[in-house]
N, C-alpha and C. Protein backbone atom coordinates (compact mmCIF):
# COMPACT_ATOMS: atom_id res chain seq x y z
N UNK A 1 123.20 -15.37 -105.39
CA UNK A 1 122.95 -15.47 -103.95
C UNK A 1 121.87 -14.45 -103.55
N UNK A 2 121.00 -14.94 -102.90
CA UNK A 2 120.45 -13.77 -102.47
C UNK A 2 120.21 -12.87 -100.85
N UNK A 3 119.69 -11.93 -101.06
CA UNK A 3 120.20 -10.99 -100.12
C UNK A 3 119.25 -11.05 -99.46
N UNK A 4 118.97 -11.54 -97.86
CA UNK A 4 118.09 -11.09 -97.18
C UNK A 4 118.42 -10.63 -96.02
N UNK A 5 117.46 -10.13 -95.33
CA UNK A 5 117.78 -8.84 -94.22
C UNK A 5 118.16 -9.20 -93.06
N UNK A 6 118.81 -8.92 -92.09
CA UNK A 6 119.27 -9.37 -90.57
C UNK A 6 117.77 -9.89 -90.29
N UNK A 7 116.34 -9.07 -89.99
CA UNK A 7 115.71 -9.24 -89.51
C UNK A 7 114.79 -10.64 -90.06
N UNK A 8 115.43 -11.10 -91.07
CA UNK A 8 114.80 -12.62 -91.44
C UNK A 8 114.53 -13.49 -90.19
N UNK A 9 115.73 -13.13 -89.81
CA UNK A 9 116.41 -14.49 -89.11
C UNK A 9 115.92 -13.87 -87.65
N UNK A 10 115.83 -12.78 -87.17
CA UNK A 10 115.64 -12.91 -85.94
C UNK A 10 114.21 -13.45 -85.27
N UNK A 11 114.31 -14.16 -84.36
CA UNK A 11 113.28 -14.44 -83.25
C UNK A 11 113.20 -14.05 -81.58
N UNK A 12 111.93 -13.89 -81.79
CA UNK A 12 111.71 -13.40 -80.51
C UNK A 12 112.28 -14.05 -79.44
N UNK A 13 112.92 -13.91 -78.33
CA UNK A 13 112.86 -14.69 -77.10
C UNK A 13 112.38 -14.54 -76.17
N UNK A 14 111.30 -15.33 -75.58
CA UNK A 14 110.98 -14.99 -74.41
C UNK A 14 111.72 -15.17 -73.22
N UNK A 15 111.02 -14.25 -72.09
CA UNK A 15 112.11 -13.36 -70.87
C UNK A 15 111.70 -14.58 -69.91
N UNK A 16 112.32 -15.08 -68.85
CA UNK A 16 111.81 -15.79 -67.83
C UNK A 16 110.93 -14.67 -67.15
N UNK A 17 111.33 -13.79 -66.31
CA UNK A 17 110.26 -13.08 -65.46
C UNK A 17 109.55 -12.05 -66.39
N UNK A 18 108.23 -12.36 -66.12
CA UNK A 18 107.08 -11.96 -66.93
C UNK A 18 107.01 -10.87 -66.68
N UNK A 19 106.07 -9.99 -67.20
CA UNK A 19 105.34 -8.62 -66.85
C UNK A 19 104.95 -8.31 -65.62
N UNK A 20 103.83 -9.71 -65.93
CA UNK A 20 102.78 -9.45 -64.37
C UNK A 20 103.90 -9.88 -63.00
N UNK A 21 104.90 -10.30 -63.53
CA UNK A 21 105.75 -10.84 -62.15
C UNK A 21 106.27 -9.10 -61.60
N UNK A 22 106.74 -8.46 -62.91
CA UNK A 22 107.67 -7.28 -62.42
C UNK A 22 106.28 -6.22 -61.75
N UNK A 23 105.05 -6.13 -62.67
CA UNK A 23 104.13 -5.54 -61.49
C UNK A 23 103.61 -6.13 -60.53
N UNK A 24 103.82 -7.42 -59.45
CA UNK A 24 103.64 -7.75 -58.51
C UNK A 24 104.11 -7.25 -57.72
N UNK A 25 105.94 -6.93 -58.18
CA UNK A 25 106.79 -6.77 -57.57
C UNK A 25 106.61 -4.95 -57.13
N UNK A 26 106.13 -4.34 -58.10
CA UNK A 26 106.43 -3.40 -58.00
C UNK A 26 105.05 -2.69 -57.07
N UNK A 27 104.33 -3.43 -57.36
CA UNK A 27 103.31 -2.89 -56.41
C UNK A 27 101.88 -3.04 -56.75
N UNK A 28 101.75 -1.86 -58.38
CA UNK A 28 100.96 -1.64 -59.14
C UNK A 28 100.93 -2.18 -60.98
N UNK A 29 100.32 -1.83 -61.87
CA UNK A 29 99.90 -2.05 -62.93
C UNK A 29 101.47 -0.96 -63.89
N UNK A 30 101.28 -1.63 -64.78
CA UNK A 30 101.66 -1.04 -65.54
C UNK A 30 100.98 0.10 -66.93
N UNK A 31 101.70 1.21 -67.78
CA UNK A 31 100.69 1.45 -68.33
C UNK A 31 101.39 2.15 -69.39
N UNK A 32 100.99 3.05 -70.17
CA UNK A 32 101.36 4.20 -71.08
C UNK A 32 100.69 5.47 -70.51
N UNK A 33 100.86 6.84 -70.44
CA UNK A 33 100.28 7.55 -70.25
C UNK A 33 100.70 8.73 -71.32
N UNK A 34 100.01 9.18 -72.82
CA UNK A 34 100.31 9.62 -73.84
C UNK A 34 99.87 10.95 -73.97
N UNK A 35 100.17 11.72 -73.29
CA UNK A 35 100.18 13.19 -73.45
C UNK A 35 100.45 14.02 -74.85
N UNK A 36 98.83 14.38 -75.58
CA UNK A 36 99.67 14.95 -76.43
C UNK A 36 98.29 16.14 -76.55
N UNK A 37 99.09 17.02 -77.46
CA UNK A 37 98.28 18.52 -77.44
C UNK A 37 99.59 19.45 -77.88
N UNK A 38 99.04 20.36 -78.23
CA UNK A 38 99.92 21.91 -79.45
C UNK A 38 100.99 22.34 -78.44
N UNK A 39 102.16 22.41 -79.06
CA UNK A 39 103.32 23.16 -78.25
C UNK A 39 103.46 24.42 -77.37
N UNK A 40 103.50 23.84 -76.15
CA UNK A 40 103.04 25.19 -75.30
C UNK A 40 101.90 25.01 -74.62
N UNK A 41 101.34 23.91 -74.74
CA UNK A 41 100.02 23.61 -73.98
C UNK A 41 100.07 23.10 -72.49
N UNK A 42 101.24 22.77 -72.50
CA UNK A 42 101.72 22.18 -70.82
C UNK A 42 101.57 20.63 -70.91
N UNK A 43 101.92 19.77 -71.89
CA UNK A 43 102.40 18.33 -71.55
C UNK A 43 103.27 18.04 -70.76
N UNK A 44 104.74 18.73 -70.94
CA UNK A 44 105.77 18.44 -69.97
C UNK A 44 106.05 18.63 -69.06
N UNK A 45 105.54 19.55 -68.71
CA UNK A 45 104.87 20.03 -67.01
C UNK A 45 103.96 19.19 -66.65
N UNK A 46 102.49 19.10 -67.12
CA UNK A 46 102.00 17.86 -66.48
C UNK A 46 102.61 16.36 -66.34
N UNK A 47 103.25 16.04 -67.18
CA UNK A 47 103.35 14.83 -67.02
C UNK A 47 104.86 14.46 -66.21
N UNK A 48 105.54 15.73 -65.90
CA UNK A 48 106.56 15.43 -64.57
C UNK A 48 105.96 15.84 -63.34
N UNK A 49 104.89 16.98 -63.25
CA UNK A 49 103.86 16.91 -62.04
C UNK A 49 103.52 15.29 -61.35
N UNK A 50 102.82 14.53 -62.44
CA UNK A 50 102.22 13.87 -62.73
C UNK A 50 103.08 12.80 -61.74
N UNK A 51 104.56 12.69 -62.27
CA UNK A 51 105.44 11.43 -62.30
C UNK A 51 105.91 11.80 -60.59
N UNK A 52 105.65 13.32 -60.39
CA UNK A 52 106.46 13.61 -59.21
C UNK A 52 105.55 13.23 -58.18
N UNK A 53 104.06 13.05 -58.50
CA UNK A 53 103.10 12.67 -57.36
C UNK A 53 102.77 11.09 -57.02
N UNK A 54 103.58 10.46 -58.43
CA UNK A 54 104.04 8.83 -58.53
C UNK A 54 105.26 8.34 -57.93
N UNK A 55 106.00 9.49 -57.83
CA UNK A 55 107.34 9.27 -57.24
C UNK A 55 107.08 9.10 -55.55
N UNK A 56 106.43 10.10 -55.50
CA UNK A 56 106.30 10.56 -53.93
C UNK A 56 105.49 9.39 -53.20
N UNK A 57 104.51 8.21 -54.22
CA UNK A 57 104.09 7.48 -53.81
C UNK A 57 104.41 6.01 -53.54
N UNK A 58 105.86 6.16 -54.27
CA UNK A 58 106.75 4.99 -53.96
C UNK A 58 106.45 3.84 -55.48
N UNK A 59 105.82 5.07 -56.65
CA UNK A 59 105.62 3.99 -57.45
C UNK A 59 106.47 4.01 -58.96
N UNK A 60 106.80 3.05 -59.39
CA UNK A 60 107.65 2.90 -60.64
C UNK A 60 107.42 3.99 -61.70
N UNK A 61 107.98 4.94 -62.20
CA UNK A 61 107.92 5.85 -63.31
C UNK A 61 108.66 5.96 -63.79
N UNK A 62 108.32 6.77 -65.34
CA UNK A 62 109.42 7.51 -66.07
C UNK A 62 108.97 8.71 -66.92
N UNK A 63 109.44 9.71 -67.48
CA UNK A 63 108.55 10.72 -68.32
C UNK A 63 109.93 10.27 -69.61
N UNK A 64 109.43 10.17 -70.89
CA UNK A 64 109.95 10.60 -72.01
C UNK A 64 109.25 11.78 -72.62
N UNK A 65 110.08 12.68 -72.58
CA UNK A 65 110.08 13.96 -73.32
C UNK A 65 110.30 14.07 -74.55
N UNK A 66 109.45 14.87 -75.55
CA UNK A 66 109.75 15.15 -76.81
C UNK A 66 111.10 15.75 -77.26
N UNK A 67 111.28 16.89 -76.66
CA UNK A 67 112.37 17.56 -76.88
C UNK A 67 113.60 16.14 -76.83
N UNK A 68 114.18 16.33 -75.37
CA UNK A 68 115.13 15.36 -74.79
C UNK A 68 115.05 14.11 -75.45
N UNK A 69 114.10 13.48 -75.78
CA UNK A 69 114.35 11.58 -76.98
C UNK A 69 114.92 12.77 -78.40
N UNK A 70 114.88 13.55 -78.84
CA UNK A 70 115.55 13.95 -80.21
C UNK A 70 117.29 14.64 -79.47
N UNK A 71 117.44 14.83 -78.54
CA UNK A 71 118.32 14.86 -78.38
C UNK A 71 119.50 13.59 -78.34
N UNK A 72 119.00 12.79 -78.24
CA UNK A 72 119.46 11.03 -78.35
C UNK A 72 118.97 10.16 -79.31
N UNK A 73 117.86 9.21 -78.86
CA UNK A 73 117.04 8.39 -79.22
C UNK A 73 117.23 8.91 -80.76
N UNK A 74 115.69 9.89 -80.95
CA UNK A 74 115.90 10.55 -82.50
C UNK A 74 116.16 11.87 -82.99
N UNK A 75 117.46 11.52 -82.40
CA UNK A 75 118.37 12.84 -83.22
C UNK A 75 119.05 12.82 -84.64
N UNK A 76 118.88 13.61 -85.55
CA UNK A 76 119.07 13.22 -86.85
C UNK A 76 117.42 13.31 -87.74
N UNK A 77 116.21 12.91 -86.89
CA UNK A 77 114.86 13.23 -87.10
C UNK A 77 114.40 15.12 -87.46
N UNK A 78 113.33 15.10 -88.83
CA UNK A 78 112.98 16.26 -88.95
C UNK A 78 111.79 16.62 -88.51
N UNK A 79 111.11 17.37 -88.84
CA UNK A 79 109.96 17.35 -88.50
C UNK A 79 109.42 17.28 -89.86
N UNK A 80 109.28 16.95 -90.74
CA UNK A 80 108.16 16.63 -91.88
C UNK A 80 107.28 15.49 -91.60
N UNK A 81 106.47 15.18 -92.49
CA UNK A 81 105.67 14.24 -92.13
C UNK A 81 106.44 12.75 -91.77
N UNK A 82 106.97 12.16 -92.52
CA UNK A 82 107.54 10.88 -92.60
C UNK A 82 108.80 11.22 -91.11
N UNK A 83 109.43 12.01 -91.35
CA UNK A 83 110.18 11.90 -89.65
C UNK A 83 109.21 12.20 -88.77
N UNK A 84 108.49 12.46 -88.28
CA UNK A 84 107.23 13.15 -87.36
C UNK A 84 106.69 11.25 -87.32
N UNK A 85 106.43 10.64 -88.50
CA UNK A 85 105.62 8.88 -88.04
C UNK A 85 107.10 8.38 -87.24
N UNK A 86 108.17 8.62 -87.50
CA UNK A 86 109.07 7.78 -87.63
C UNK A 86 109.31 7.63 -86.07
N UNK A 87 109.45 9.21 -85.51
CA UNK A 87 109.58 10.19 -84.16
C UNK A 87 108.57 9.13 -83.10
N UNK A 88 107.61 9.19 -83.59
CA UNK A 88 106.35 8.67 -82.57
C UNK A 88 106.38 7.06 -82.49
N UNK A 89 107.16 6.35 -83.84
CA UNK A 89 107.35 5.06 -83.89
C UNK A 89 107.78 4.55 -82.76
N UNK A 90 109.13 5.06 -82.95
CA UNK A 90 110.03 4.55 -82.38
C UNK A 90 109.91 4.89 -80.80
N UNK A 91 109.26 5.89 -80.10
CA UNK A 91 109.00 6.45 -78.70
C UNK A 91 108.03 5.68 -78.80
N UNK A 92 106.98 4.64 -79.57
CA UNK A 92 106.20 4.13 -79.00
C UNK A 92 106.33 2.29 -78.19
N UNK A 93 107.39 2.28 -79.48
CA UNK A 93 108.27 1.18 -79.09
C UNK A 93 109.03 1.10 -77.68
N UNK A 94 109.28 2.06 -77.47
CA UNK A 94 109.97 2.27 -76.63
C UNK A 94 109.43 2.40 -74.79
N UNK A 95 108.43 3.21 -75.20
CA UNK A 95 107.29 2.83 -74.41
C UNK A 95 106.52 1.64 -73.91
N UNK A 96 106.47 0.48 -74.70
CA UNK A 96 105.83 -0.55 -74.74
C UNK A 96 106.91 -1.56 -73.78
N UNK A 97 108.45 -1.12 -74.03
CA UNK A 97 109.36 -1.75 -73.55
C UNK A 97 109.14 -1.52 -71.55
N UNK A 98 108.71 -0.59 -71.35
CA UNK A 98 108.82 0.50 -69.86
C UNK A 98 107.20 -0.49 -69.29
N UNK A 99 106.44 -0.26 -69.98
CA UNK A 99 104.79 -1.27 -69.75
C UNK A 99 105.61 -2.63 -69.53
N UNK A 100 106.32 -3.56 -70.26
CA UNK A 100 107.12 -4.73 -70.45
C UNK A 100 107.43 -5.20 -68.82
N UNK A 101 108.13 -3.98 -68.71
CA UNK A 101 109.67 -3.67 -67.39
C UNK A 101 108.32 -3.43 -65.72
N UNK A 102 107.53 -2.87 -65.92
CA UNK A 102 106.46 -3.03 -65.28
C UNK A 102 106.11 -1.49 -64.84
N UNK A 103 106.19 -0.67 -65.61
CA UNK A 103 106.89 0.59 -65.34
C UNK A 103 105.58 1.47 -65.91
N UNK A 104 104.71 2.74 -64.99
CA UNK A 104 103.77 3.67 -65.61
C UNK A 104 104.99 4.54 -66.39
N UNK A 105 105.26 4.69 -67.89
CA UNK A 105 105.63 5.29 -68.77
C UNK A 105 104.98 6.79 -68.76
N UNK A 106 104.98 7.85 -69.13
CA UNK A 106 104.80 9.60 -69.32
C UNK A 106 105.39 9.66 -70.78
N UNK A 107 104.94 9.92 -71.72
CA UNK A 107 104.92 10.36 -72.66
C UNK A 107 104.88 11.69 -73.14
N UNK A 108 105.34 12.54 -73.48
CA UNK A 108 105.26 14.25 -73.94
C UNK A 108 105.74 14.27 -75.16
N UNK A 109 104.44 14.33 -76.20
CA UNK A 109 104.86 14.45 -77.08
C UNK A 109 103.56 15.15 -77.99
N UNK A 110 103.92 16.44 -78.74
CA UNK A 110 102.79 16.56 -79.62
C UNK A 110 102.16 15.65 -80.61
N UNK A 111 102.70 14.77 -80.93
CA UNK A 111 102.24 13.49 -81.96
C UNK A 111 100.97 14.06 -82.71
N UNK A 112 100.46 14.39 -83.48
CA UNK A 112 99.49 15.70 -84.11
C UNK A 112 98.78 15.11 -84.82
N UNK A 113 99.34 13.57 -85.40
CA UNK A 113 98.24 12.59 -85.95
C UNK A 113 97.72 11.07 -85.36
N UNK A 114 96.61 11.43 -85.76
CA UNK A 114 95.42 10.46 -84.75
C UNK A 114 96.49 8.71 -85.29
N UNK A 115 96.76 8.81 -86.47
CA UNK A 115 97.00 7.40 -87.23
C UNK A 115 98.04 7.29 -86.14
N UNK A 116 98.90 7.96 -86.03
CA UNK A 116 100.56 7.44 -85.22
C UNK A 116 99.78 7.47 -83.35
N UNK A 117 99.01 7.92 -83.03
CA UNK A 117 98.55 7.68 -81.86
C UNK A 117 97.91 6.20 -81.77
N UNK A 118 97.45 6.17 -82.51
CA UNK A 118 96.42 4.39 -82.73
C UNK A 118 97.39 3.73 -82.80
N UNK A 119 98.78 3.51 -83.29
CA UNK A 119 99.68 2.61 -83.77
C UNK A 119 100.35 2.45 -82.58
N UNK A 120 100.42 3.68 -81.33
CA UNK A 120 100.88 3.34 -79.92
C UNK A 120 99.85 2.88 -79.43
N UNK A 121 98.86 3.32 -79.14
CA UNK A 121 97.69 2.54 -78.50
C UNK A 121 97.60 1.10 -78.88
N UNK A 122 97.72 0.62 -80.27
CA UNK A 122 97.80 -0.75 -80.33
C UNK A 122 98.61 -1.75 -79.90
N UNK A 123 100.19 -1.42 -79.86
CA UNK A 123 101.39 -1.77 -79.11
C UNK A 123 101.15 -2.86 -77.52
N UNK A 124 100.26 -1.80 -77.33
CA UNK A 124 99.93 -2.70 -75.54
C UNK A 124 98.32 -2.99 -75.17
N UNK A 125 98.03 -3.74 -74.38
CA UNK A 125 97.04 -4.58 -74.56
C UNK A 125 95.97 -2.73 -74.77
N UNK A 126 94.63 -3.13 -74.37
CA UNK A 126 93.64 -2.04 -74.53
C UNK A 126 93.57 -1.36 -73.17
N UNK A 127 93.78 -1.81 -71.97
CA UNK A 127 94.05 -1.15 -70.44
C UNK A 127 94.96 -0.45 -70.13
N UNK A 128 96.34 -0.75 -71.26
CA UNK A 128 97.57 -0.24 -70.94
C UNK A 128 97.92 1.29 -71.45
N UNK A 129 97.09 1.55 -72.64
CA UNK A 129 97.16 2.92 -73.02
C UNK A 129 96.06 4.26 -72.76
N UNK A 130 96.40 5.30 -71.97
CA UNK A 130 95.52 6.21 -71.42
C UNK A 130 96.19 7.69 -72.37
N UNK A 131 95.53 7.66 -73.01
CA UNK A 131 95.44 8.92 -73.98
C UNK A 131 94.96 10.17 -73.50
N UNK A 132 95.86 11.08 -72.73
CA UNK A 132 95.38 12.55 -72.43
C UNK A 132 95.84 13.46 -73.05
N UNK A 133 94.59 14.06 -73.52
CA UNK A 133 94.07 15.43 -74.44
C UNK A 133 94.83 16.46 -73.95
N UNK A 134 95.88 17.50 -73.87
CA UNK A 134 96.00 18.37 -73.20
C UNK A 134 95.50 19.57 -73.69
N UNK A 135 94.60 19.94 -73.83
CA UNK A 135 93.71 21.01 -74.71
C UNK A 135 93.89 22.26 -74.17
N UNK A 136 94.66 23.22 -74.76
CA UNK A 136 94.89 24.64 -74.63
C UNK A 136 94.50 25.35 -76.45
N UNK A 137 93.57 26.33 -76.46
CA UNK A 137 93.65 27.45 -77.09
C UNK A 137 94.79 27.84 -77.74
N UNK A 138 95.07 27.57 -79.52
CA UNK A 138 96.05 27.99 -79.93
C UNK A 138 96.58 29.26 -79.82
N UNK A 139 95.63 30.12 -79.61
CA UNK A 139 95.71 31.80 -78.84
C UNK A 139 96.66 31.68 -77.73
N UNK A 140 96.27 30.93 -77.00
CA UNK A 140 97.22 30.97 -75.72
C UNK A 140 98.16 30.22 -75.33
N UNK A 141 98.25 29.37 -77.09
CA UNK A 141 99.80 28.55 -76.44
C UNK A 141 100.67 29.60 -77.44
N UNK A 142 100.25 30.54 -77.84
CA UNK A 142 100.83 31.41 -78.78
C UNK A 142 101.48 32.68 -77.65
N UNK A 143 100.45 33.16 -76.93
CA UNK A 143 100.83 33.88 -75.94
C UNK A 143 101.65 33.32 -74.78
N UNK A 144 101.61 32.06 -74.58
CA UNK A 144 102.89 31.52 -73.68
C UNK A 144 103.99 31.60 -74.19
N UNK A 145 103.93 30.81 -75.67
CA UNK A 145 105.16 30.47 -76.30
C UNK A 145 106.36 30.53 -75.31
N UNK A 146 106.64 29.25 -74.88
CA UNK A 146 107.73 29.43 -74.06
C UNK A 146 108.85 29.24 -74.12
N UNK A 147 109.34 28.55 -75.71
CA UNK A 147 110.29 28.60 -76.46
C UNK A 147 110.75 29.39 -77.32
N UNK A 148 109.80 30.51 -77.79
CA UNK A 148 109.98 30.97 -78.46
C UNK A 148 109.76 30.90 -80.20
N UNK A 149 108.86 29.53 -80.44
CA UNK A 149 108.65 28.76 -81.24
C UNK A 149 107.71 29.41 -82.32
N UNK A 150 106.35 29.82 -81.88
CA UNK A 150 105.72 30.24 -82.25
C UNK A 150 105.64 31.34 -83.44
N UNK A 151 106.52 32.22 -82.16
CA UNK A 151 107.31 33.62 -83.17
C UNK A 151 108.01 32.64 -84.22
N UNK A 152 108.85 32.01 -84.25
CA UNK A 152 109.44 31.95 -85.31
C UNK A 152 108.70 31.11 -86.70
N UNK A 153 108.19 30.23 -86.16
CA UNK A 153 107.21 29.59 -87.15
C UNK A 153 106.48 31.05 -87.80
N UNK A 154 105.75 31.72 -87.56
CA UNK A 154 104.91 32.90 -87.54
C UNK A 154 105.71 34.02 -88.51
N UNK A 155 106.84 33.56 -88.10
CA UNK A 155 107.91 34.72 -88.90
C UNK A 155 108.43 34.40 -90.62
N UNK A 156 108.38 32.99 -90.34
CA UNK A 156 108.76 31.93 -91.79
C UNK A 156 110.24 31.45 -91.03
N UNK A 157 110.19 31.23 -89.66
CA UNK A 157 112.16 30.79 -89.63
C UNK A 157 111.69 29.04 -89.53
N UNK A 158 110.42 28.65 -89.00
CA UNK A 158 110.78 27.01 -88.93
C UNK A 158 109.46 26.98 -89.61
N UNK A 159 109.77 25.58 -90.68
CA UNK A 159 108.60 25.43 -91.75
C UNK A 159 107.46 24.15 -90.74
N UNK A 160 106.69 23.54 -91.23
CA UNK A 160 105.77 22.33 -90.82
C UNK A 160 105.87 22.54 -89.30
N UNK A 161 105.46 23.35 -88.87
CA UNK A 161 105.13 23.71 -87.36
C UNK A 161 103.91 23.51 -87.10
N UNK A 162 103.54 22.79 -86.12
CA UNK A 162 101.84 22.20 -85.27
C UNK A 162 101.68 23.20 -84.83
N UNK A 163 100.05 23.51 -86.00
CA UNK A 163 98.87 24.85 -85.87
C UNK A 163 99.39 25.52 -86.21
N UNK A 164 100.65 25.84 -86.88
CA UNK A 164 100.40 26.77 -87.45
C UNK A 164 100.71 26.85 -89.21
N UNK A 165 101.98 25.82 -89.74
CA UNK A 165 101.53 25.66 -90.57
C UNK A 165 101.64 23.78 -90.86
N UNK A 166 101.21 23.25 -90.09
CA UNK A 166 101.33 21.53 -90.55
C UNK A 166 99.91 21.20 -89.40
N UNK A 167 99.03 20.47 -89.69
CA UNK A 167 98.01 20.27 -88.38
C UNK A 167 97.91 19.49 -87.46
N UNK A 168 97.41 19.49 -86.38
CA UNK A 168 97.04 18.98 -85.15
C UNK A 168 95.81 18.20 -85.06
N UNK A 169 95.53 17.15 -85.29
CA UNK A 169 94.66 15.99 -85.38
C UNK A 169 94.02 16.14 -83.77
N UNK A 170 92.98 16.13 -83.73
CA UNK A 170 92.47 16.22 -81.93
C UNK A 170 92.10 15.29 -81.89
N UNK A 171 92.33 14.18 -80.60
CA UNK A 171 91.67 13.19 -80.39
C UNK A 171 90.44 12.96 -80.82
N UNK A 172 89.93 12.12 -81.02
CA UNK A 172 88.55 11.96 -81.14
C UNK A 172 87.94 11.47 -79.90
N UNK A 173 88.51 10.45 -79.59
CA UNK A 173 87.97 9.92 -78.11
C UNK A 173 88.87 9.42 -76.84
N UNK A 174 89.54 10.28 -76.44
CA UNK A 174 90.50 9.97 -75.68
C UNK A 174 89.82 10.01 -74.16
N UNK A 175 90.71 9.08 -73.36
CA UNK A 175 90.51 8.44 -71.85
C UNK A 175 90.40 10.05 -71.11
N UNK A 176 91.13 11.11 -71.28
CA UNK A 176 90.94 11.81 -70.45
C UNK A 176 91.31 13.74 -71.02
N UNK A 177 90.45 14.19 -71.17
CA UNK A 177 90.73 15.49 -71.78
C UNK A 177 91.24 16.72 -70.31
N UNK A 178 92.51 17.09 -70.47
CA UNK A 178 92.39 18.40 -69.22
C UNK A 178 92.67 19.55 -70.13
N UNK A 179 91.81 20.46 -69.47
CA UNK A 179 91.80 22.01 -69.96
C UNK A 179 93.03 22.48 -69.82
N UNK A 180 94.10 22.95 -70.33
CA UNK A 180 95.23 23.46 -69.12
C UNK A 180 94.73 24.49 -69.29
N UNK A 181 94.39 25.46 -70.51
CA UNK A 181 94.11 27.06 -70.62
C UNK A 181 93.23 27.89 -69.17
N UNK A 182 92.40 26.81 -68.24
CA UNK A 182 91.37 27.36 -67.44
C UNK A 182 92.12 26.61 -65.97
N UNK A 183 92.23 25.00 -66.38
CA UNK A 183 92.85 24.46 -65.21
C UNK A 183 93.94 24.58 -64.61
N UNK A 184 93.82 24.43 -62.95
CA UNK A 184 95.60 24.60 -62.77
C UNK A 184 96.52 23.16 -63.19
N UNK A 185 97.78 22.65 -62.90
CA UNK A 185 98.45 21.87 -63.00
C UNK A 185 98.31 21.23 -61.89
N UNK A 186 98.15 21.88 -60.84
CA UNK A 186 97.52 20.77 -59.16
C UNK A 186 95.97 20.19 -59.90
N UNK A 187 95.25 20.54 -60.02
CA UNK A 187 93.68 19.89 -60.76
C UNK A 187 93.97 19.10 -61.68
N UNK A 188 94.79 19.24 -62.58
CA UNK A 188 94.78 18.20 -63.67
C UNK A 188 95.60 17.26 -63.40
N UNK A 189 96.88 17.33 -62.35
CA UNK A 189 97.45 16.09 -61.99
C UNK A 189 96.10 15.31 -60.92
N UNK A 190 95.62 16.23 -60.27
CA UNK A 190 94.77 14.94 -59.38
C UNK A 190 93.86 14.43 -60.13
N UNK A 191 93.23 14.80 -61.42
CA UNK A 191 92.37 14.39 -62.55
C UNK A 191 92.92 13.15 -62.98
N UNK A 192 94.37 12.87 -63.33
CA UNK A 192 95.05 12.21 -63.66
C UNK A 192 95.09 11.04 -62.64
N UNK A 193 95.46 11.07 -61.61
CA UNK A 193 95.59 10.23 -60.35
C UNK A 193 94.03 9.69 -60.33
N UNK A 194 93.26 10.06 -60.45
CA UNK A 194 92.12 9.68 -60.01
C UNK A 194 91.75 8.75 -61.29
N UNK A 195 91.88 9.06 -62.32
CA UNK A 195 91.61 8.04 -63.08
C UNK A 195 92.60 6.84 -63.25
N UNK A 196 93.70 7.07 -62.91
CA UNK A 196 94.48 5.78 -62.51
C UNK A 196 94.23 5.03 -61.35
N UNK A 197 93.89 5.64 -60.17
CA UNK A 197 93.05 5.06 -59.13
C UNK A 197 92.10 4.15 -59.81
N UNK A 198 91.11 4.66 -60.17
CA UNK A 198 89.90 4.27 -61.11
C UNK A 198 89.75 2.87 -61.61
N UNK A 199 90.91 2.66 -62.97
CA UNK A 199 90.87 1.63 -63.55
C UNK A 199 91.70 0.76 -62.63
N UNK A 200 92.22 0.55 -61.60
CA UNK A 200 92.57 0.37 -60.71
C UNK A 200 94.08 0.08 -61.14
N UNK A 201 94.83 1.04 -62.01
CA UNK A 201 96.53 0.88 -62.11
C UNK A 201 97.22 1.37 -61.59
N UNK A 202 96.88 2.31 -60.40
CA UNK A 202 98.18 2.26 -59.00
C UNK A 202 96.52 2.38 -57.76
N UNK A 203 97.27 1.74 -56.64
CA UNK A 203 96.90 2.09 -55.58
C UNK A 203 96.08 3.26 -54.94
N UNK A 204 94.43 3.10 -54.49
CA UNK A 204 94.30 4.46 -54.10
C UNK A 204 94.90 4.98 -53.00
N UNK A 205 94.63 6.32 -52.86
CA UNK A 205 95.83 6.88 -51.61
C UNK A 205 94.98 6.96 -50.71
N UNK A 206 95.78 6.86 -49.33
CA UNK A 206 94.82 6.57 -48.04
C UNK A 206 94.77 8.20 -47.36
C-alpha cells in the first residue's frame, strides 16, 4: 500500500466573498507592510505607531510581532538558520491570509535574509508588499539594546545573533528606507502614511 500525505488530497476552496469585496467594504486596499532591520532598531515601535495612526483613521489593521508570534504561532522555533526560514515562512503565510481578509498587515520582524523576504513578497500580488528598511547603526542598536540582547550575544550567552554573530542581509531595493538612528518615530510614521497615501492603499487625510 502506499503512503501518501494528507496534503495529496487537499484542494483549494474558493471563498464566496472575495478580497476586493472585503476592501470595498472596508474602505481601503489591502497590503503587507514588512518591517525589517537589526534588533533594537525600532520596528516594533514603528510599526504600532504606524497601526495607531491607521487605527485612529478608522482603518482595518494588525501588527504581528516577532517576539509575541514565537510566543504562540512559532514557539518551539530556534534561531538557526533553517528555524529563522521556517519563522518567516510561516508569518508570511500568515500575512497573506490578513491581505486575503482585506486587512493592512504590520509585520516586525528582523528576517536578516533577502531569500525569505522575496518568498513573502511573492505570496501577494506586486502592490501588496511594501518592504521598509528600518536602518539604525549597529553601534546604536548596541547602545539601546533594549532587551538586553546584545550584551549577551557579546558575552557568548546566545549563539547566531543578527550582527553580531549570524548576518543581516540589507535590502537591496526596498519601497521605503527610514533612518530611525537620526529620525524621530512621528517622521517616519508620516513617511510611512504618505507612501500609502501615494500608491493609493488607504485614503488621503483631509
Amino acid at each position: 500500500m502506499s503512503r501518501e500525505t494528507t496534503s495529496t488530497h487537499v484542494v483549494w476552496h474558493p471563498t464566496t466573498v472575495t478580497k476586493a469585496d472585503r476592501q470595498r467594504q472596508n474602505g481601503h486596499k489591502s497590503c503587507i507592510l514588512w518591517f525589517t532591520g537589526l534588533s533594537g532598531a525600532g520596528k516594533s515601535t514603528l510599526a504600532n505607531a504606524v497601526e495607531q495612526q491607521l487605527h485612529e483613521r478608522g482603518l482595518k489593521s494588525y501588527v504581528l510581532d516577532g517576539d509575541n508570534i514565537r510566543h504562540g504561532l512559532n514557539r518551539g522555533l530556534g534561531f538557526g538558520p533553517a528555524d529563522r526560514k521556517e519563522n518567516i515562512r510561516r508569518i508570511a503565510e500568515v500575512a497573506k491570509l490578513f491581505v486575503d481578509a482585506g486587512v493592512i498587515v504590520l509585520t516586525a520582524f528582523i528576517s536578516p535574509f533577502r531569500e525569505d523576504r522575496e518568498l513573502a513578497r511573492g505570496l501577494v500580488e506586486p502592490d501588496e508588499f511594501v518592504e521598509i528598511y528600518v536602518k539604525c547603526p549597529l553601534e546604536e542598536c548596541e547602545r539601546r539594546d533594549p532587551k538586553g540582547l546584545y550584551r549577551k550575544a557579546r558575552s557568548g550567552e546566545i549563539a547566531e545573533f543578527t550582527g553580531i554573530t549570524s548576518p543581516y542581509e540589507e535590502p537591496l531595493a526596498p519601497e521605503l528606507v527610514v533612518e530611525s538612528g537620526t529620525q524621530s518615530v512621528e517622521e517616519s510614521v508620516q513617511i510611512v502614511l504618505r507612501h500609502l497615501e501615494e500608491r493609493g492603499i488607504i485614503p488621503a487625510s483631509r
